[in-house]
PDB file of N, CA and C in Angstrom:
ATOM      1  N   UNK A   1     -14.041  20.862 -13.404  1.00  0.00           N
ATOM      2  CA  UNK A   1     -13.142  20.132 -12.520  1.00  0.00           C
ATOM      3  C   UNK A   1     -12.015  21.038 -12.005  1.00  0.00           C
ATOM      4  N   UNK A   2     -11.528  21.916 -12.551  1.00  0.00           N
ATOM      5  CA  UNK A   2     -10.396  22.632 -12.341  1.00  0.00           C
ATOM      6  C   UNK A   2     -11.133  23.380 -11.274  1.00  0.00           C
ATOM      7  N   UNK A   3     -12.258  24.142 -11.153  1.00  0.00           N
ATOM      8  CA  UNK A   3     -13.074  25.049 -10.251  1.00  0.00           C
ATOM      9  C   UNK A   3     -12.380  24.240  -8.800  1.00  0.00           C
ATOM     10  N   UNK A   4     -13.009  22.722  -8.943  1.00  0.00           N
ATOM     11  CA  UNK A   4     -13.535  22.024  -7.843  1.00  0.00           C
ATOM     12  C   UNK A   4     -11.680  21.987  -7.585  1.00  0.00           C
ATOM     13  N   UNK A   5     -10.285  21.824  -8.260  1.00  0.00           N
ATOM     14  CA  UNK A   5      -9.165  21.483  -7.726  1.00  0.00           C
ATOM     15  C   UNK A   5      -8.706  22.794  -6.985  1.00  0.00           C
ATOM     16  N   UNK A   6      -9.063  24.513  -7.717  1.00  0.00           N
ATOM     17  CA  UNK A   6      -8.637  25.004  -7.400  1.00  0.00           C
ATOM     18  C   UNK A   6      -9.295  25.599  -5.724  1.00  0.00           C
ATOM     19  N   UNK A   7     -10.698  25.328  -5.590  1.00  0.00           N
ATOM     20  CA  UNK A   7     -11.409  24.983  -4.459  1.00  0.00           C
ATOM     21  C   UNK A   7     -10.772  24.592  -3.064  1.00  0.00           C
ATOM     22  N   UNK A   8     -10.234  22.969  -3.558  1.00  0.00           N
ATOM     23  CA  UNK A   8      -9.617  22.090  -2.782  1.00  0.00           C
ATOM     24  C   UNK A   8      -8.431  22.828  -1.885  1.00  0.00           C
ATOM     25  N   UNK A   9      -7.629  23.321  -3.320  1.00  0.00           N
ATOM     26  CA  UNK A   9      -6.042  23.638  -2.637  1.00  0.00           C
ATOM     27  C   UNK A   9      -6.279  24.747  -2.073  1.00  0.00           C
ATOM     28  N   UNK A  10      -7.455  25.915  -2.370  1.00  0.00           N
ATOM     29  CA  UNK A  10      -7.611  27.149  -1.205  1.00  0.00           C
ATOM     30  C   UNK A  10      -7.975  26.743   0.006  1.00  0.00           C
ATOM     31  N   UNK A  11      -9.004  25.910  -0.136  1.00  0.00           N
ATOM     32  CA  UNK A  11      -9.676  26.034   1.034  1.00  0.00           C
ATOM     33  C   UNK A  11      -9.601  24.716   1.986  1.00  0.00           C
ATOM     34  N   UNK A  12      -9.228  23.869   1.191  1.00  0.00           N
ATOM     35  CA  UNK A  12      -8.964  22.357   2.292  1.00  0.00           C
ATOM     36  C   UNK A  12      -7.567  22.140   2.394  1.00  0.00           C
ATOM     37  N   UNK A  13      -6.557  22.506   1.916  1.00  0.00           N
ATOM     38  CA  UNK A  13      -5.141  21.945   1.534  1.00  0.00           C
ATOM     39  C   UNK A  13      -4.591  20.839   2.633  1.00  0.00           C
ATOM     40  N   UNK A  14      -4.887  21.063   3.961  1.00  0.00           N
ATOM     41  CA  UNK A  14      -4.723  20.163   5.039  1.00  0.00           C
ATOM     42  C   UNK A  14      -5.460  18.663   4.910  1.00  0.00           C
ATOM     43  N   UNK A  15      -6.285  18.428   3.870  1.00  0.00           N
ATOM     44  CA  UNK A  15      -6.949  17.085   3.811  1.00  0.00           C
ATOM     45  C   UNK A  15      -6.281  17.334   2.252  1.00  0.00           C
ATOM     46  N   UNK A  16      -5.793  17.832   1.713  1.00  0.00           N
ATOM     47  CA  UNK A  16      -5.714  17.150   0.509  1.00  0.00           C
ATOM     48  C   UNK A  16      -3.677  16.500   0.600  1.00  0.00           C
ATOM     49  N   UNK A  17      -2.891  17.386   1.395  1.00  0.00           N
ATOM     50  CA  UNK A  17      -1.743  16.827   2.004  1.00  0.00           C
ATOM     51  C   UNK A  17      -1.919  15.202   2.707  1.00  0.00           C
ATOM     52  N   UNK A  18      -2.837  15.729   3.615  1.00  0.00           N
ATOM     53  CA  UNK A  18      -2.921  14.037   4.582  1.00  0.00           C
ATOM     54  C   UNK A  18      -3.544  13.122   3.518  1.00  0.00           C
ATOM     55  N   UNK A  19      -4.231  13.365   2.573  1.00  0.00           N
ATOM     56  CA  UNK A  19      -4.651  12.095   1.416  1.00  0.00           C
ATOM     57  C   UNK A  19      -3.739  11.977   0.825  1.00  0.00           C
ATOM     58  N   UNK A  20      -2.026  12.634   0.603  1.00  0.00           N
ATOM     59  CA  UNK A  20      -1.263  12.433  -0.369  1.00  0.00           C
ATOM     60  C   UNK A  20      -0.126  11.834   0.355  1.00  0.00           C
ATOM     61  N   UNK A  21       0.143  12.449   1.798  1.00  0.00           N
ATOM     62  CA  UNK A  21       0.101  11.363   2.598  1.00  0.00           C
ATOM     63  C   UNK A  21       0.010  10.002   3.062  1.00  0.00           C
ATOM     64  N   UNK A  22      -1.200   9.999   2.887  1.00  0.00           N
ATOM     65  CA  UNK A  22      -1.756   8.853   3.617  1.00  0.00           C
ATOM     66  C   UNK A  22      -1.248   7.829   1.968  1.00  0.00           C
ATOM     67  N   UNK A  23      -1.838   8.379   0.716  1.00  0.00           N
ATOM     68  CA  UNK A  23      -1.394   7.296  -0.243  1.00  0.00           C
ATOM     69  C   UNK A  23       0.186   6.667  -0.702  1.00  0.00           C
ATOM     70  N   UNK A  24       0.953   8.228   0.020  1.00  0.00           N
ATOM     71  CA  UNK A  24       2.409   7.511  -0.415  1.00  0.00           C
ATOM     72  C   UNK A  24       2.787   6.545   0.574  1.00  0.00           C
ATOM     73  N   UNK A  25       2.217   6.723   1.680  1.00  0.00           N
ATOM     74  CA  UNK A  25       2.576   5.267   2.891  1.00  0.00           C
ATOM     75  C   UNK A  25       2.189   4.156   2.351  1.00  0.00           C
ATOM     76  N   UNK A  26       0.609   4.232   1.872  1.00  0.00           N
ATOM     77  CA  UNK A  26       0.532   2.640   1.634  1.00  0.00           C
ATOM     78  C   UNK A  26       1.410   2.464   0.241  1.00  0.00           C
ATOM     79  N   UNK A  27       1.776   3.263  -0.588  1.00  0.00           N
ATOM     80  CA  UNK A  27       2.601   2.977  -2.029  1.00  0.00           C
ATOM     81  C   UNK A  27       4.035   2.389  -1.246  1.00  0.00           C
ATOM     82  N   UNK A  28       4.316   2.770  -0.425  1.00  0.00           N
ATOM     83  CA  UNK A  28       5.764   2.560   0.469  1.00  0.00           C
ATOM     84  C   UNK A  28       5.879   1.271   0.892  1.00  0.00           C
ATOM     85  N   UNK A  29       4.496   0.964   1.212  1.00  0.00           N
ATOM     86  CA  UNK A  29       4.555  -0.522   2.467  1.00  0.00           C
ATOM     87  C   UNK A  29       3.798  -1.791   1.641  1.00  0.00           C
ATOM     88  N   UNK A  30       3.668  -1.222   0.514  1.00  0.00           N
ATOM     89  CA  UNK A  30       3.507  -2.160  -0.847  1.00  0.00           C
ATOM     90  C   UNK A  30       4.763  -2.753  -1.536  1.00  0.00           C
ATOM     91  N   UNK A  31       5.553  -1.494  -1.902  1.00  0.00           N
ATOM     92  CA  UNK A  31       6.868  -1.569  -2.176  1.00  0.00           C
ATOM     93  C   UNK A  31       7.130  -2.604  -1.739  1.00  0.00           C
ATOM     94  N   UNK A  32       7.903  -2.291  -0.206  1.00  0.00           N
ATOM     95  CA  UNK A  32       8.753  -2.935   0.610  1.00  0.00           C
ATOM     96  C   UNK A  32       8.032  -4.550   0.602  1.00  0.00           C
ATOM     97  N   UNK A  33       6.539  -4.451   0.852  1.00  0.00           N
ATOM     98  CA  UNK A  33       6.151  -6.398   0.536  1.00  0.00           C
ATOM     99  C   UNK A  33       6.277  -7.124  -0.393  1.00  0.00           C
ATOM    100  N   UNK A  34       6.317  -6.249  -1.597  1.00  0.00           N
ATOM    101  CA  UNK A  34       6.338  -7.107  -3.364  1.00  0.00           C
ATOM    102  C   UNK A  34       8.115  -6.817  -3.265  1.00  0.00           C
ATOM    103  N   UNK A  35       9.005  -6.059  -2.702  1.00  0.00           N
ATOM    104  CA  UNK A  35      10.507  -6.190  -2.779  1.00  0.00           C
ATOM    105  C   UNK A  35      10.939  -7.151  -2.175  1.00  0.00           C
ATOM    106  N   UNK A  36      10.741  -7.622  -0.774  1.00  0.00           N
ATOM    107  CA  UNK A  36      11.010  -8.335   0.246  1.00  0.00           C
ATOM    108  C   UNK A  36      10.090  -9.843  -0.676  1.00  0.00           C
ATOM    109  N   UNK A  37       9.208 -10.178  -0.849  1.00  0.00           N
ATOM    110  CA  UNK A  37       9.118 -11.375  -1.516  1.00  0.00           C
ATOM    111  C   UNK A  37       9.757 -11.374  -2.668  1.00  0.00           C
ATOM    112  N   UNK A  38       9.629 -10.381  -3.801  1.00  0.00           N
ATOM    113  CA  UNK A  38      10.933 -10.655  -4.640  1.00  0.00           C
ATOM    114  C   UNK A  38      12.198 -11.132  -4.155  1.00  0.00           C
ATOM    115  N   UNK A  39      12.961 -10.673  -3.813  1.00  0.00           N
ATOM    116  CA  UNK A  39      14.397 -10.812  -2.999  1.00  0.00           C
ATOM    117  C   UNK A  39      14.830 -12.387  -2.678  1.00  0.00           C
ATOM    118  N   UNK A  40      13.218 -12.458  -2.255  1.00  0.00           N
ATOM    119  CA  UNK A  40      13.223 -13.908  -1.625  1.00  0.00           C
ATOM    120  C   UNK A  40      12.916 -15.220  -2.529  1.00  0.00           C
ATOM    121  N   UNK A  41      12.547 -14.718  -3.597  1.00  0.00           N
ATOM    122  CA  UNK A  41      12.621 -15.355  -4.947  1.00  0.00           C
ATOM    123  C   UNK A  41      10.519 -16.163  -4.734  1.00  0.00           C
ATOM    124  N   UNK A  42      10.001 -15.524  -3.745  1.00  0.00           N
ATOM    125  CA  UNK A  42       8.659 -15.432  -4.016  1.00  0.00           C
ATOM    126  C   UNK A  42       7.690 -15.163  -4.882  1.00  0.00           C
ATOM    127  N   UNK A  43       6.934 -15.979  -5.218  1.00  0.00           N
ATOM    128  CA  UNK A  43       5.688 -15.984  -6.400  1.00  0.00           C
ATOM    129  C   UNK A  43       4.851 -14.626  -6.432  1.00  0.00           C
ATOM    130  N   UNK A  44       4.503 -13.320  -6.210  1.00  0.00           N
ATOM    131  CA  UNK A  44       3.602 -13.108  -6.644  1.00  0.00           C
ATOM    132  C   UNK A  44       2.159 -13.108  -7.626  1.00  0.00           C
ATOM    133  N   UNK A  45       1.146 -13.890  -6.841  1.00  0.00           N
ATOM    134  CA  UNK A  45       0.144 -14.034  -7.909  1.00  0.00           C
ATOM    135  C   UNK A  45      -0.505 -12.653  -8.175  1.00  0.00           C
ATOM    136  N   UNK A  46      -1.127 -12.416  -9.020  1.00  0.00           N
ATOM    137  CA  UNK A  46      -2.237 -11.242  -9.328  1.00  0.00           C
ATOM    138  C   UNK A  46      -3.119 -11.304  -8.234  1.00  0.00           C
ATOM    139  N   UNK A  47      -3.549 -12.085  -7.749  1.00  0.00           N
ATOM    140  CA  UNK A  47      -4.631 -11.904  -6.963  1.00  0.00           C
ATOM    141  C   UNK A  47      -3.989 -11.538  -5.802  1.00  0.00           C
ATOM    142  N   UNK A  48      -2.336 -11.916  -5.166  1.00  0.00           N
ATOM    143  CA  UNK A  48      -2.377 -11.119  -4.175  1.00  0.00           C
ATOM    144  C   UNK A  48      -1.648  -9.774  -4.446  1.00  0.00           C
ATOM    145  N   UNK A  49      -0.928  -9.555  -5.330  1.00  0.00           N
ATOM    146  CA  UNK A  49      -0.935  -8.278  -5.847  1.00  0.00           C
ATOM    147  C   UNK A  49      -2.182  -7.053  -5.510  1.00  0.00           C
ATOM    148  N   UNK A  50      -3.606  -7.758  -6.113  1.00  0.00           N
ATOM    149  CA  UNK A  50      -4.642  -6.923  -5.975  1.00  0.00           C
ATOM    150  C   UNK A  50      -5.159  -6.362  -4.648  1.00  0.00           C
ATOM    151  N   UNK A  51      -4.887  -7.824  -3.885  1.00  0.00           N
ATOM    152  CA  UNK A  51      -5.480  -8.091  -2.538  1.00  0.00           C
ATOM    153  C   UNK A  51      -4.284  -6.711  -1.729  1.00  0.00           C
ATOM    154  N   UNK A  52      -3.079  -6.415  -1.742  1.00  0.00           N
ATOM    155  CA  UNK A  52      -2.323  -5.398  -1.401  1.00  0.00           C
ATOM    156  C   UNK A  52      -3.063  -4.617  -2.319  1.00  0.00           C
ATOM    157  N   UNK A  53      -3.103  -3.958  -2.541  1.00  0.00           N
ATOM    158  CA  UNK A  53      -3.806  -2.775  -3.634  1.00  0.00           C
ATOM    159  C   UNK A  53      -4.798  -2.136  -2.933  1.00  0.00           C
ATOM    160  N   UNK A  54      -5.869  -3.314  -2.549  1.00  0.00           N
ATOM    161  CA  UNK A  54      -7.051  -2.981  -2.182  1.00  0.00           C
ATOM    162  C   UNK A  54      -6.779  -2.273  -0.403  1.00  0.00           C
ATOM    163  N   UNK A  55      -6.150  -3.039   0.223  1.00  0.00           N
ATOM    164  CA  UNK A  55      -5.946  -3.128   1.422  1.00  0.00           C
ATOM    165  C   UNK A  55      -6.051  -1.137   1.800  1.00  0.00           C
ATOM    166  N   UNK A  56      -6.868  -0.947   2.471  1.00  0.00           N
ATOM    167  CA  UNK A  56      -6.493   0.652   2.974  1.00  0.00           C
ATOM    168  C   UNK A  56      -6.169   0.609   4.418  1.00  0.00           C
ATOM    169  N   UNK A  57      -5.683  -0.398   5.125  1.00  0.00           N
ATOM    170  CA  UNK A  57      -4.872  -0.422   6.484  1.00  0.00           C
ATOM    171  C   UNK A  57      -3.843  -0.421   6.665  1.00  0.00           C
ATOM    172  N   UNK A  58      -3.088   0.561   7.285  1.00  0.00           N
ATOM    173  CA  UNK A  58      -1.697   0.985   7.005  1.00  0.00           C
ATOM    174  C   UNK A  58      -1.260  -0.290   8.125  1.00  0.00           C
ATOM    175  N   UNK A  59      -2.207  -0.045   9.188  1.00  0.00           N
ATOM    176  CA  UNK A  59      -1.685  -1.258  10.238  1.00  0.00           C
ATOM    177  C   UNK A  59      -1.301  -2.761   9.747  1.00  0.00           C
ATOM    178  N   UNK A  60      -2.363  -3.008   8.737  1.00  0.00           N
ATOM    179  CA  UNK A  60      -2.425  -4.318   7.804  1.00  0.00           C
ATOM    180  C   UNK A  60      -1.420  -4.582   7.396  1.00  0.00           C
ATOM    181  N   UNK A  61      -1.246  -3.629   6.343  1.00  0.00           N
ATOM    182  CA  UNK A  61       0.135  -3.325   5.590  1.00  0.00           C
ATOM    183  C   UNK A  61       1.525  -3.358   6.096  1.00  0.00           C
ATOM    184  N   UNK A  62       1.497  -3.137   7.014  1.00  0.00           N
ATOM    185  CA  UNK A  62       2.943  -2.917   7.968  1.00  0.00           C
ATOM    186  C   UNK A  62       3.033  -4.475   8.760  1.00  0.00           C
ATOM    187  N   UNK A  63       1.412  -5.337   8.987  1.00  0.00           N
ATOM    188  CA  UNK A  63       1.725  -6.278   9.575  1.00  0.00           C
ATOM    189  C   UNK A  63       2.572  -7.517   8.628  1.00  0.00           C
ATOM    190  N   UNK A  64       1.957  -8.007   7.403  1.00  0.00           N
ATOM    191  CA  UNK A  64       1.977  -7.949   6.377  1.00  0.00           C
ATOM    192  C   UNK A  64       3.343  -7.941   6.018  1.00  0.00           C
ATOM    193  N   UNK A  65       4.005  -6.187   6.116  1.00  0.00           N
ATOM    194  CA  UNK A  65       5.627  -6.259   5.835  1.00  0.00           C
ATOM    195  C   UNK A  65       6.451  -6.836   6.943  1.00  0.00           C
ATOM    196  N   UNK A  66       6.001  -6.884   8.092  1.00  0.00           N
ATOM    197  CA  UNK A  66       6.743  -8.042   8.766  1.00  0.00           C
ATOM    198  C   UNK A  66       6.524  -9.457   8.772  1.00  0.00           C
ATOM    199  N   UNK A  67       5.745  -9.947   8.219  1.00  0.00           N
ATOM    200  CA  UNK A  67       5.811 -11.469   7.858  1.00  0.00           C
ATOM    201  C   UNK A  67       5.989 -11.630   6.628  1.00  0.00           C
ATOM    202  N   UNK A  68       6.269 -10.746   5.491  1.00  0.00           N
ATOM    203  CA  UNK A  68       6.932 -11.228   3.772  1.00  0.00           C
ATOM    204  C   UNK A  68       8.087 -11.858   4.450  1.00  0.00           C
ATOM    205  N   UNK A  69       9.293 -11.385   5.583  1.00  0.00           N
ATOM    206  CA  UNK A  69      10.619 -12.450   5.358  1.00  0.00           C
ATOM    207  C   UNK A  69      10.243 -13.610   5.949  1.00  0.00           C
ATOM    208  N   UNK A  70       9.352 -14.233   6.347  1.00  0.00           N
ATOM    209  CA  UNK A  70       9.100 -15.361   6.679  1.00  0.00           C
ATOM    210  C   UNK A  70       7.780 -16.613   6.144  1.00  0.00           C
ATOM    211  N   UNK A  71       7.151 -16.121   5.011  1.00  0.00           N
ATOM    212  CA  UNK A  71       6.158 -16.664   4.509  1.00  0.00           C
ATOM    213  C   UNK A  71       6.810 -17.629   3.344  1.00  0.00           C
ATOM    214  N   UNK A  72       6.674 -18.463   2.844  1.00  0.00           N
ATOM    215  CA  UNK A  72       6.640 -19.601   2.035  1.00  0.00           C
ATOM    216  C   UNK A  72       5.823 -19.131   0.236  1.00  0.00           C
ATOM    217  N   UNK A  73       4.913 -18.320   0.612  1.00  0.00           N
ATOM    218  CA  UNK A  73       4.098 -18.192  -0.526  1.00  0.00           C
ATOM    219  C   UNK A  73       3.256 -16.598  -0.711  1.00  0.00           C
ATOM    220  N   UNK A  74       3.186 -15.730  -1.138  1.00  0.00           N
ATOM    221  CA  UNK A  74       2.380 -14.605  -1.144  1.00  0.00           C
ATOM    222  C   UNK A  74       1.072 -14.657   0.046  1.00  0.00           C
ATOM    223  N   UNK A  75       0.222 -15.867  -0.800  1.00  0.00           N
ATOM    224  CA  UNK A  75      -1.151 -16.393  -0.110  1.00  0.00           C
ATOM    225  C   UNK A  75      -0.910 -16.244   1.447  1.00  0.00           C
ATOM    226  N   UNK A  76       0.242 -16.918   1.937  1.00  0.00           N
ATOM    227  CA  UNK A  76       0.562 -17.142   3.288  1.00  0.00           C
ATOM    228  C   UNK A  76       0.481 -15.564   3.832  1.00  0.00           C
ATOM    229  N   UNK A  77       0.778 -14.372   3.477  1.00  0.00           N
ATOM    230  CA  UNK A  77       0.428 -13.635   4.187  1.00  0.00           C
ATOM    231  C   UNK A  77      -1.022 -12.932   4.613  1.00  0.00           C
ATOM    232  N   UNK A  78      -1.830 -13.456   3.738  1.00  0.00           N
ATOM    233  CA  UNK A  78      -2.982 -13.364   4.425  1.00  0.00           C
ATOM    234  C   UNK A  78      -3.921 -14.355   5.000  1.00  0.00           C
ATOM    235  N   UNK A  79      -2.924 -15.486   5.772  1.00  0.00           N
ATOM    236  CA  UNK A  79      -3.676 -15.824   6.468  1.00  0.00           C
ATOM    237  C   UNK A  79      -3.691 -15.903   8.092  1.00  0.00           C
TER     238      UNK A  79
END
């Protein structure tokens, strides 16, 4: 495994940045939806916990963080 990391960082480093990248955005726009329903004294269930987790659309995600200040219930944002 170490072969295959030290591989990566010679020879791809530009895809292994944009994957570290790309994961701290959605860690960011997770944040901000489970903060913003906290705040708001909102339920998080597990299942939509997961359901953000799973999500790999940053577009999703961002839509998502603009309707947590106005949803009633977690569920409500995905529908």
């Amino acid at each position: 495994m170490r072969d295959f990391d030290y591989l990566g960082e010679k020879y791809f480093p530009h895809w292994i940045e944009a994957g570290r990248a790309l994961g701290m955005a959605k860690a960011t726009l997770i944040a901000g939806i489970v903060s913003v329903l906290e705040m708001r004294g909102v339920e998080i269930s597990d299942n939509a916990r997961k359901r953000l987790s799973r999500c790999e659309s940053l577009d999703q995600l961002g839509a998502w963080l603009r309707s947590a200040p106005k949803v009633r219930s977690a569920d409500e944002l995905f529908d």
